[in-house]
PDB file of N, CA and C in Angstrom:
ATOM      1  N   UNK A   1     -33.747  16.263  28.656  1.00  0.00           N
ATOM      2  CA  UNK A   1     -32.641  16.368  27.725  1.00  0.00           C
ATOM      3  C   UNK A   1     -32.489  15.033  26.992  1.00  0.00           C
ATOM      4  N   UNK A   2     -32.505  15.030  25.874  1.00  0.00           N
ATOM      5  CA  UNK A   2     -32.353  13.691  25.322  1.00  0.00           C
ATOM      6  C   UNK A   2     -30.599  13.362  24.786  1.00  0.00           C
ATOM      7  N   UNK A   3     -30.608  12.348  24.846  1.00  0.00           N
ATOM      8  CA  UNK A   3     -29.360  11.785  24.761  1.00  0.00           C
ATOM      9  C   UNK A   3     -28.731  11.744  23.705  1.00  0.00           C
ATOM     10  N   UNK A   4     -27.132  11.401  23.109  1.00  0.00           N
ATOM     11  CA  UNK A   4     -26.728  11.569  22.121  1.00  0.00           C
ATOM     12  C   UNK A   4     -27.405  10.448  20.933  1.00  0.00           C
ATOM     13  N   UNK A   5     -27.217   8.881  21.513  1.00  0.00           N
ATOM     14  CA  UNK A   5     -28.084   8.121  21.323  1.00  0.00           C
ATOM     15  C   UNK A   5     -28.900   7.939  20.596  1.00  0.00           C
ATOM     16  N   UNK A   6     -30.250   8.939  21.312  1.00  0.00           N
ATOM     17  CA  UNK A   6     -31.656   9.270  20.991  1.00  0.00           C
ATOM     18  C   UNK A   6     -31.474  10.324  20.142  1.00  0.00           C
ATOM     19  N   UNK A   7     -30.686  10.853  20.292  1.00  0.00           N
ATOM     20  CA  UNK A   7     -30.529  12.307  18.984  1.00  0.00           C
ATOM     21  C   UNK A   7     -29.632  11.218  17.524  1.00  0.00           C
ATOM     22  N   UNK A   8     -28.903  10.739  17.873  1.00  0.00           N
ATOM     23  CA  UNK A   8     -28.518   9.986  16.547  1.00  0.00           C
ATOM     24  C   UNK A   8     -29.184   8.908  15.961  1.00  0.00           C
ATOM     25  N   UNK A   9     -30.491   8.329  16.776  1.00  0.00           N
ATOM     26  CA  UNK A   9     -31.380   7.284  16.361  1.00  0.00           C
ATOM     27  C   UNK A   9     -32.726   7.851  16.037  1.00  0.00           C
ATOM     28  N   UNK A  10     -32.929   9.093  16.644  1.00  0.00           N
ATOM     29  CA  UNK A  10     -34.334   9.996  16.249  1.00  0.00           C
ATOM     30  C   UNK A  10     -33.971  10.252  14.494  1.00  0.00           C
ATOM     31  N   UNK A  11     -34.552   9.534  13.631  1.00  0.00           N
ATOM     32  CA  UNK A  11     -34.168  10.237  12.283  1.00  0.00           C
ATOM     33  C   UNK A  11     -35.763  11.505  11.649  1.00  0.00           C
ATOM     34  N   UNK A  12     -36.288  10.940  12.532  1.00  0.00           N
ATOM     35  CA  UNK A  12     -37.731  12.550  12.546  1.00  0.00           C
ATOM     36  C   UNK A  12     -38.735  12.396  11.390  1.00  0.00           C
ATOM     37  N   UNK A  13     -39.074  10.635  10.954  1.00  0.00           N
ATOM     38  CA  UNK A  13     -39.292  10.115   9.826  1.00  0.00           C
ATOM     39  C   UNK A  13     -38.403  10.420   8.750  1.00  0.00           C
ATOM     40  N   UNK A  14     -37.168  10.529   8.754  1.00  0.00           N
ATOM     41  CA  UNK A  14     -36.269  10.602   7.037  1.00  0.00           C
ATOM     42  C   UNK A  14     -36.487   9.232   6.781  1.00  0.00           C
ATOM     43  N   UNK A  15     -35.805   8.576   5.609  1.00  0.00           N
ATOM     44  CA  UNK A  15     -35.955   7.550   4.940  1.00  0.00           C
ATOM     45  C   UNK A  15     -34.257   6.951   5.499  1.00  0.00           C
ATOM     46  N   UNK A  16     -34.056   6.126   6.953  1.00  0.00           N
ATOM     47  CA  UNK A  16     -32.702   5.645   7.477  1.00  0.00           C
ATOM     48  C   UNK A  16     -32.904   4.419   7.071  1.00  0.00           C
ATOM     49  N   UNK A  17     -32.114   3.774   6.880  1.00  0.00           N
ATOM     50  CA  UNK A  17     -31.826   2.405   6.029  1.00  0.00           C
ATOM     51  C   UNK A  17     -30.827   1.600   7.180  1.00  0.00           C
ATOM     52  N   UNK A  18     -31.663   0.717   7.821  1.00  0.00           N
ATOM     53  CA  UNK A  18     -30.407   0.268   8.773  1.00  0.00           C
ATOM     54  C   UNK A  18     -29.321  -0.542   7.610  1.00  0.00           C
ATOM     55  N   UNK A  19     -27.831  -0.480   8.087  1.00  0.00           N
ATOM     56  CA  UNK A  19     -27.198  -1.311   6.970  1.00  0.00           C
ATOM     57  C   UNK A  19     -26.503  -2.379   7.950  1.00  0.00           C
ATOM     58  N   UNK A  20     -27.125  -3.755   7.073  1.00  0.00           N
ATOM     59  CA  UNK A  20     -26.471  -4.985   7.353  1.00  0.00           C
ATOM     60  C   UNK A  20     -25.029  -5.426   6.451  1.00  0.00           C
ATOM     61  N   UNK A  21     -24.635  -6.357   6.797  1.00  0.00           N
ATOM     62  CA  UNK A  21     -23.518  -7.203   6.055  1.00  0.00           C
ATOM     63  C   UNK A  21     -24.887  -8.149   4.772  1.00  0.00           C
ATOM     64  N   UNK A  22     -24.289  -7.558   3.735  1.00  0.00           N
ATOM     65  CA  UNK A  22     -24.984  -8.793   2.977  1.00  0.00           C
ATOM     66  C   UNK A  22     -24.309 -10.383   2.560  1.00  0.00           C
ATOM     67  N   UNK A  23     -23.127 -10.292   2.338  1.00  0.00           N
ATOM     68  CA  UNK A  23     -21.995 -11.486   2.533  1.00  0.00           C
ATOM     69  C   UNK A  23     -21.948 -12.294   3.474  1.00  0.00           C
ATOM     70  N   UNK A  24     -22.157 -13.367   3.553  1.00  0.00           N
ATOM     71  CA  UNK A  24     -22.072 -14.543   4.480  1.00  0.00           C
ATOM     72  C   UNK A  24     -20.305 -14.489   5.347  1.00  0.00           C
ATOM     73  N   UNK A  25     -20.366 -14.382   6.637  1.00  0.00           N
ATOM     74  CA  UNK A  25     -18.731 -14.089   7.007  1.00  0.00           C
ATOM     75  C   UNK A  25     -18.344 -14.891   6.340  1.00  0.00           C
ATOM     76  N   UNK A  26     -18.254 -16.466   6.374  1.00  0.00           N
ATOM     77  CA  UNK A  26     -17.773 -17.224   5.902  1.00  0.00           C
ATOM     78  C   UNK A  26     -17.304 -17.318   4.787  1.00  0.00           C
ATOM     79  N   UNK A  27     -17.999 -16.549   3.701  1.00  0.00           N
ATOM     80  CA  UNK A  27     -17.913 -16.263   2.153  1.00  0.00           C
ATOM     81  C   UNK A  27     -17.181 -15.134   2.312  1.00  0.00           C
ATOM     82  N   UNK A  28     -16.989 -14.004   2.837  1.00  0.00           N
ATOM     83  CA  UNK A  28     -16.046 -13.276   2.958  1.00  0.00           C
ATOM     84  C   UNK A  28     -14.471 -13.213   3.236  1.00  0.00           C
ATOM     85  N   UNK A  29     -14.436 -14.423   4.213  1.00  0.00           N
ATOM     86  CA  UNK A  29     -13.166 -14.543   4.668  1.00  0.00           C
ATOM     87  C   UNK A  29     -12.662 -15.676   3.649  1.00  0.00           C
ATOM     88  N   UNK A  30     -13.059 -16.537   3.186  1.00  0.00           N
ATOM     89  CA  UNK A  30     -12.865 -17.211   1.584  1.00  0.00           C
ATOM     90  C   UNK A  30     -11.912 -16.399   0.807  1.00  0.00           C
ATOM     91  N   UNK A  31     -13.131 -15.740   0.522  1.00  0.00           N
ATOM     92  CA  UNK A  31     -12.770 -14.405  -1.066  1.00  0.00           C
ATOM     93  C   UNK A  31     -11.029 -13.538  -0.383  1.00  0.00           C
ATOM     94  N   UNK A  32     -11.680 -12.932   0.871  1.00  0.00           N
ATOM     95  CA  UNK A  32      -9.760 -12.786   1.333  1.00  0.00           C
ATOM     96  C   UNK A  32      -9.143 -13.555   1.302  1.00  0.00           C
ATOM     97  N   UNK A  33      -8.831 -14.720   1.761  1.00  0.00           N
ATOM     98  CA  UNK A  33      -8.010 -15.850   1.587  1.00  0.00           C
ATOM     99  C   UNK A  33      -7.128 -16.235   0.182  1.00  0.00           C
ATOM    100  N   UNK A  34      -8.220 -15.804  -0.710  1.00  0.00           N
ATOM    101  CA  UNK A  34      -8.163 -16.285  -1.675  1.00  0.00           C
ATOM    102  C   UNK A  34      -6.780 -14.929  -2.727  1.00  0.00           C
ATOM    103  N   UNK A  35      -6.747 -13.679  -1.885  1.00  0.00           N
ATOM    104  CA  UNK A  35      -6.176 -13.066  -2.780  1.00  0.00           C
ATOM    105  C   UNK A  35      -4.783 -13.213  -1.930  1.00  0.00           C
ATOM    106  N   UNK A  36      -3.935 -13.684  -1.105  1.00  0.00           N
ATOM    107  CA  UNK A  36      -3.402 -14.083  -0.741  1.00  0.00           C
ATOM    108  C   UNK A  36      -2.572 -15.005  -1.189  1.00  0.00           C
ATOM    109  N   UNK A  37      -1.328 -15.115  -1.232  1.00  0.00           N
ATOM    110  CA  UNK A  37      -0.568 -16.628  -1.698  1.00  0.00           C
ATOM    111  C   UNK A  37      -0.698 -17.060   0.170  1.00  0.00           C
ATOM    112  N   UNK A  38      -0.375 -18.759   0.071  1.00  0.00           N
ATOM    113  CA  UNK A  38      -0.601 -18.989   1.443  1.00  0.00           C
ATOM    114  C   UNK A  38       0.358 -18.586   2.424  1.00  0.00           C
ATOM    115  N   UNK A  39       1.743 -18.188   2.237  1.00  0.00           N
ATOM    116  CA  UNK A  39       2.685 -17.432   3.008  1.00  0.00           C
ATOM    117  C   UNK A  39       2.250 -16.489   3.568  1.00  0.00           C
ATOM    118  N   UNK A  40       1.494 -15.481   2.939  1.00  0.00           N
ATOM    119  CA  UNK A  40       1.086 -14.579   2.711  1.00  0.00           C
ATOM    120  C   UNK A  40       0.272 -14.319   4.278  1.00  0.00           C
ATOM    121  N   UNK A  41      -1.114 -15.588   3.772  1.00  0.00           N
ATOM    122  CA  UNK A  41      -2.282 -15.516   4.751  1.00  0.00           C
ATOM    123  C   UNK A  41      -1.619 -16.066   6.158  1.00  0.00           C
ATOM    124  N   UNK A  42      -0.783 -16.593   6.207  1.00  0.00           N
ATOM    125  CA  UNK A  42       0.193 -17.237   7.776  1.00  0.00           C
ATOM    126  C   UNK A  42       0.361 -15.583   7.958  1.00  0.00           C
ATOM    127  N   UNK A  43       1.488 -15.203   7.590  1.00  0.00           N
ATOM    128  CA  UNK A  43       1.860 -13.853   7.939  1.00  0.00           C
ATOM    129  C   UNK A  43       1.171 -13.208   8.570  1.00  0.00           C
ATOM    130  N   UNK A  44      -0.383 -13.083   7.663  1.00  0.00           N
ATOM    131  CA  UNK A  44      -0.889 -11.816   7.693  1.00  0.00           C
ATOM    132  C   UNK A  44      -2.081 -12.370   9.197  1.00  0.00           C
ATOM    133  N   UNK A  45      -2.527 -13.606   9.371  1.00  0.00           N
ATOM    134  CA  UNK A  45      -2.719 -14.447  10.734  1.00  0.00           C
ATOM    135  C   UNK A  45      -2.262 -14.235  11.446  1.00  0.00           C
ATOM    136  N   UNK A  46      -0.767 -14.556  11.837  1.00  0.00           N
ATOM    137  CA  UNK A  46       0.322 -14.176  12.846  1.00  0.00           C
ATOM    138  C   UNK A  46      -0.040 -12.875  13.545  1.00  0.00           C
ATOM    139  N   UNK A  47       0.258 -12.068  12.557  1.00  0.00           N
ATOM    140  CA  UNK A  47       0.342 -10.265  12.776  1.00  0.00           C
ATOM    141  C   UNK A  47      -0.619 -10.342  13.357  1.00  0.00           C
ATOM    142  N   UNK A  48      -2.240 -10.452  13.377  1.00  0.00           N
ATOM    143  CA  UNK A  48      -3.285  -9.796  13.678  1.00  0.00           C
ATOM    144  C   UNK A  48      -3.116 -10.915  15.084  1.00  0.00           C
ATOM    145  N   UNK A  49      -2.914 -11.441  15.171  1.00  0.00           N
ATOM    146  CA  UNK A  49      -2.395 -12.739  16.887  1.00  0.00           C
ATOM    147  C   UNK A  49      -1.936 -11.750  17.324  1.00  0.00           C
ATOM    148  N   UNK A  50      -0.621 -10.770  16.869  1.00  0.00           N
ATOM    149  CA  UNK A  50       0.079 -10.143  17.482  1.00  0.00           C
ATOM    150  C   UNK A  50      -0.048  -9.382  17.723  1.00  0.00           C
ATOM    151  N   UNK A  51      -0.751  -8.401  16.956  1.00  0.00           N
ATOM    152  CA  UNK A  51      -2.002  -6.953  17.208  1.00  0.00           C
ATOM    153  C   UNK A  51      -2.776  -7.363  18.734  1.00  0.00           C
ATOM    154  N   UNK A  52      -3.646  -8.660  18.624  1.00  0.00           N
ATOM    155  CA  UNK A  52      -4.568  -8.869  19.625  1.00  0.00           C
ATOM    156  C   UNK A  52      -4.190  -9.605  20.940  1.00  0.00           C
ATOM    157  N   UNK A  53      -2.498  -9.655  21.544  1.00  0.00           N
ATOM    158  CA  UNK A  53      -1.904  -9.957  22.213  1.00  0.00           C
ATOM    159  C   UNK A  53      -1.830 -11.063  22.838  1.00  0.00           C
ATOM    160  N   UNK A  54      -2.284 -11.985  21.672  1.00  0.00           N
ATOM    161  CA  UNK A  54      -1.829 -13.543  22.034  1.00  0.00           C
ATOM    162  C   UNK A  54      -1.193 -14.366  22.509  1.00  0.00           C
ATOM    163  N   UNK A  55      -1.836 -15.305  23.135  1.00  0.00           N
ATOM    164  CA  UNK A  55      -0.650 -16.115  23.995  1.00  0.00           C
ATOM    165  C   UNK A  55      -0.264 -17.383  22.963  1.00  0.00           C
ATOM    166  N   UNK A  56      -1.369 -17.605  22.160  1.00  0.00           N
ATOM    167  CA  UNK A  56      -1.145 -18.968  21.482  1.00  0.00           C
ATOM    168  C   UNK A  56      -2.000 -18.670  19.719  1.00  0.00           C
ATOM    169  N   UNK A  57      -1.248 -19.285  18.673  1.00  0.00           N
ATOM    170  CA  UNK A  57      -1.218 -19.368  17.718  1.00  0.00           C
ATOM    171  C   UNK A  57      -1.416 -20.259  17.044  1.00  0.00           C
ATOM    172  N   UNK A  58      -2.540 -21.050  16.401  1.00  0.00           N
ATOM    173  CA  UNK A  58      -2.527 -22.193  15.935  1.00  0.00           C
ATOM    174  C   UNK A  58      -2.859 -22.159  14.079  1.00  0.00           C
ATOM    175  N   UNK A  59      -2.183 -23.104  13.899  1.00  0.00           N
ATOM    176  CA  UNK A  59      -2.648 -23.453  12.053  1.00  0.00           C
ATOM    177  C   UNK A  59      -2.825 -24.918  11.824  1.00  0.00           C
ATOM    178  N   UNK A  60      -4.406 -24.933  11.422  1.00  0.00           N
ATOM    179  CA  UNK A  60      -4.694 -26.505  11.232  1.00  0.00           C
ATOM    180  C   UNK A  60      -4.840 -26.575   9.756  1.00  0.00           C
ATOM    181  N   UNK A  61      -4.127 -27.257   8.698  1.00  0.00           N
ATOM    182  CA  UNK A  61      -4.260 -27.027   7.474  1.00  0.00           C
ATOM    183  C   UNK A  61      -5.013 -28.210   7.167  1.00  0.00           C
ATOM    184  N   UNK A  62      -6.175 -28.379   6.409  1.00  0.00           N
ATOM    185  CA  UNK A  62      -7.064 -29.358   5.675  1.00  0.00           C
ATOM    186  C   UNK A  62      -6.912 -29.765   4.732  1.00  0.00           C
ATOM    187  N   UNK A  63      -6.090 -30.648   3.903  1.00  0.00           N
ATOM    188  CA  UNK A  63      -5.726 -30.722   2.660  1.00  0.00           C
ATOM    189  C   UNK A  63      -6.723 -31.696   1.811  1.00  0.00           C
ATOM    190  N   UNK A  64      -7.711 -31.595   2.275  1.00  0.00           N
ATOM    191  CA  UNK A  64      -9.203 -32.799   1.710  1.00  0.00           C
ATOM    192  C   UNK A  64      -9.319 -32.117  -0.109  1.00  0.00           C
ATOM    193  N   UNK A  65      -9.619 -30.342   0.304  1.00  0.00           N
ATOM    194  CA  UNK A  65      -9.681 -29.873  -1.377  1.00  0.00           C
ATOM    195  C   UNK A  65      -8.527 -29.692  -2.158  1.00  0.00           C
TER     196      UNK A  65
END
């Protein structure tokens, strides 16, 4: 019996296209940042801390650029 797995990875020669991330994370999380006012991106930081049941919260701001 073959597995669900092996039944969803058997493509039987079709033409499957594995799909990657083409965006660098780093360049991604930028470009979000960026549509954000900075209140905004604290907030929206916080929340997802708070989604993922955090004990601790930190913000190191870089003001070099």
């Amino acid at each position: 019996m073959q597995t669900l797995t092996g039944k969803i990875c058997d493509t039987g020669g079709s033409s499957w296209e594995p799909y990657e991330q083409k965006e660098l994370l780093t360049t991604r999380i930028n470009n979000i940042i960026k549509d954000y006012s900075p209140n905004q991106i604290i907030r929206e930081f916080l929340q997802n801390a708070d989604d993922a049941k955090a004990t601790r919260f930190s913000v190191i701001v870089d003001r070099r650029n």
